[in-house]
PDB file of N, CA and C in Angstrom:
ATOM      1  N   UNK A   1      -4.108 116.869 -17.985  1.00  0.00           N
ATOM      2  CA  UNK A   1      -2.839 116.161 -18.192  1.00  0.00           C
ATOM      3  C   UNK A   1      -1.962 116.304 -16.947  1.00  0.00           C
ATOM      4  N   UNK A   2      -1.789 117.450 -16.354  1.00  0.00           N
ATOM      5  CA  UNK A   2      -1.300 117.458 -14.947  1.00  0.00           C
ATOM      6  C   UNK A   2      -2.220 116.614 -13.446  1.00  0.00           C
ATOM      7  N   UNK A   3      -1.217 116.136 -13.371  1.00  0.00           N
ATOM      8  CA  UNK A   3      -1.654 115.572 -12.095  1.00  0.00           C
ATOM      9  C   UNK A   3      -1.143 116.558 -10.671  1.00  0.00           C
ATOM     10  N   UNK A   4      -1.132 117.621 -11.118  1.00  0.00           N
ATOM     11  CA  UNK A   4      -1.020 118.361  -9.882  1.00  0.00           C
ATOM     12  C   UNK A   4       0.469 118.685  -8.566  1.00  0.00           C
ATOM     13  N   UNK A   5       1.332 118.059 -10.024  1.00  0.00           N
ATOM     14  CA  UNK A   5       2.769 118.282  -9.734  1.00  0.00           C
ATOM     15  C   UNK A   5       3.371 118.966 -10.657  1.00  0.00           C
ATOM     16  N   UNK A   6       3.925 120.220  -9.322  1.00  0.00           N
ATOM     17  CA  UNK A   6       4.755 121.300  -9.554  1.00  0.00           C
ATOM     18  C   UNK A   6       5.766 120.814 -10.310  1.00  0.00           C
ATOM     19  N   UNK A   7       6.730 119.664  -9.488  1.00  0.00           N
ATOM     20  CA  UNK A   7       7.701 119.274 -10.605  1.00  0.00           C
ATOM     21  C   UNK A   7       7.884 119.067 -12.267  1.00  0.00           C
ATOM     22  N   UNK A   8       6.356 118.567 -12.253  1.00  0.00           N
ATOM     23  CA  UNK A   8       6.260 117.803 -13.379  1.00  0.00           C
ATOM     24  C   UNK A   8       5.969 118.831 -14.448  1.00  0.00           C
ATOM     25  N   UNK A   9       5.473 119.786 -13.765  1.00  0.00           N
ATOM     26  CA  UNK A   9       4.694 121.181 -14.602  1.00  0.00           C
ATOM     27  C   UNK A   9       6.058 121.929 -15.539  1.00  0.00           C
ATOM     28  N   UNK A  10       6.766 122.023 -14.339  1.00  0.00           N
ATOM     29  CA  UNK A  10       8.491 122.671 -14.687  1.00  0.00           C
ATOM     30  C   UNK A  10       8.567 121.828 -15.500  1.00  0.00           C
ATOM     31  N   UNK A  11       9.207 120.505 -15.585  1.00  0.00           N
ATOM     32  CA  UNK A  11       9.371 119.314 -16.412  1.00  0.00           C
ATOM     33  C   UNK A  11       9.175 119.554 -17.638  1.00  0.00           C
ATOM     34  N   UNK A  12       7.718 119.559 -17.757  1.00  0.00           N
ATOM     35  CA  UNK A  12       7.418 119.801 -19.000  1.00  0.00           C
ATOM     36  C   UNK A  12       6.999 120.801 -19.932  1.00  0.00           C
ATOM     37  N   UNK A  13       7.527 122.265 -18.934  1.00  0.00           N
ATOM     38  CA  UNK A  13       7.921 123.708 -19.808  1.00  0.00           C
ATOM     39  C   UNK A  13       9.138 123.146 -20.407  1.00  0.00           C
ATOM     40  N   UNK A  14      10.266 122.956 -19.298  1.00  0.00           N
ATOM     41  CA  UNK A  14      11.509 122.726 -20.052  1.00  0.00           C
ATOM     42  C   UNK A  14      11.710 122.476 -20.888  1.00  0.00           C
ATOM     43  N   UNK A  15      10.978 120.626 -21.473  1.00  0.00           N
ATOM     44  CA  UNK A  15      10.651 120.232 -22.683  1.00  0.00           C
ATOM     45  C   UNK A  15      10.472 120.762 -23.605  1.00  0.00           C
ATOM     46  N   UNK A  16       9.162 121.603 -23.274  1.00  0.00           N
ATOM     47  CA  UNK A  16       8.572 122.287 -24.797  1.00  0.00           C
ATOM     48  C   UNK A  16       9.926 123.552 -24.679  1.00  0.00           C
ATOM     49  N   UNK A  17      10.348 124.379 -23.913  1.00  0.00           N
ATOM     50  CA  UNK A  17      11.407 125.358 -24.263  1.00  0.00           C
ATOM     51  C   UNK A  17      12.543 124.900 -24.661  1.00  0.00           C
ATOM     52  N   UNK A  18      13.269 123.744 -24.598  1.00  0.00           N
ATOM     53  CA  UNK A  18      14.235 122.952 -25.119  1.00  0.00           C
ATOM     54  C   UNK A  18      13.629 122.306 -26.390  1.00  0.00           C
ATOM     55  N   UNK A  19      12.803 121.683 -26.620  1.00  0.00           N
ATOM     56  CA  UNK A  19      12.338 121.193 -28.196  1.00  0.00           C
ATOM     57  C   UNK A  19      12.149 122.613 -29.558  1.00  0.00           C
ATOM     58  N   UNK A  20      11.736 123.519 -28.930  1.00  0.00           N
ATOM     59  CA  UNK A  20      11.423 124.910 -29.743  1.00  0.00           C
ATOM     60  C   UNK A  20      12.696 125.074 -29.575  1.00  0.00           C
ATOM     61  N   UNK A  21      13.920 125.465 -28.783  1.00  0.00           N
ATOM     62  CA  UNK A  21      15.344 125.670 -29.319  1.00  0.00           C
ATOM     63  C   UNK A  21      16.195 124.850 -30.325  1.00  0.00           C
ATOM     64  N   UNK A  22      15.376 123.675 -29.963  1.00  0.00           N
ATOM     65  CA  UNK A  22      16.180 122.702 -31.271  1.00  0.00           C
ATOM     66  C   UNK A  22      15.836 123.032 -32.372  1.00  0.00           C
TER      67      UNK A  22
END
């Protein structure tokens, strides 16, 4: 699922750590 971006990796911890706080 990663295409090999760092950004995107962060991106989408955030997500899942922001969706589990909701």
């Amino acid at each position: 699922v990663y295409t090999g971006l760092q950004p995107s990796f962060r991106f989408y911890s955030v997500e899942i750590e922001f969706d589990c706080s909701t």
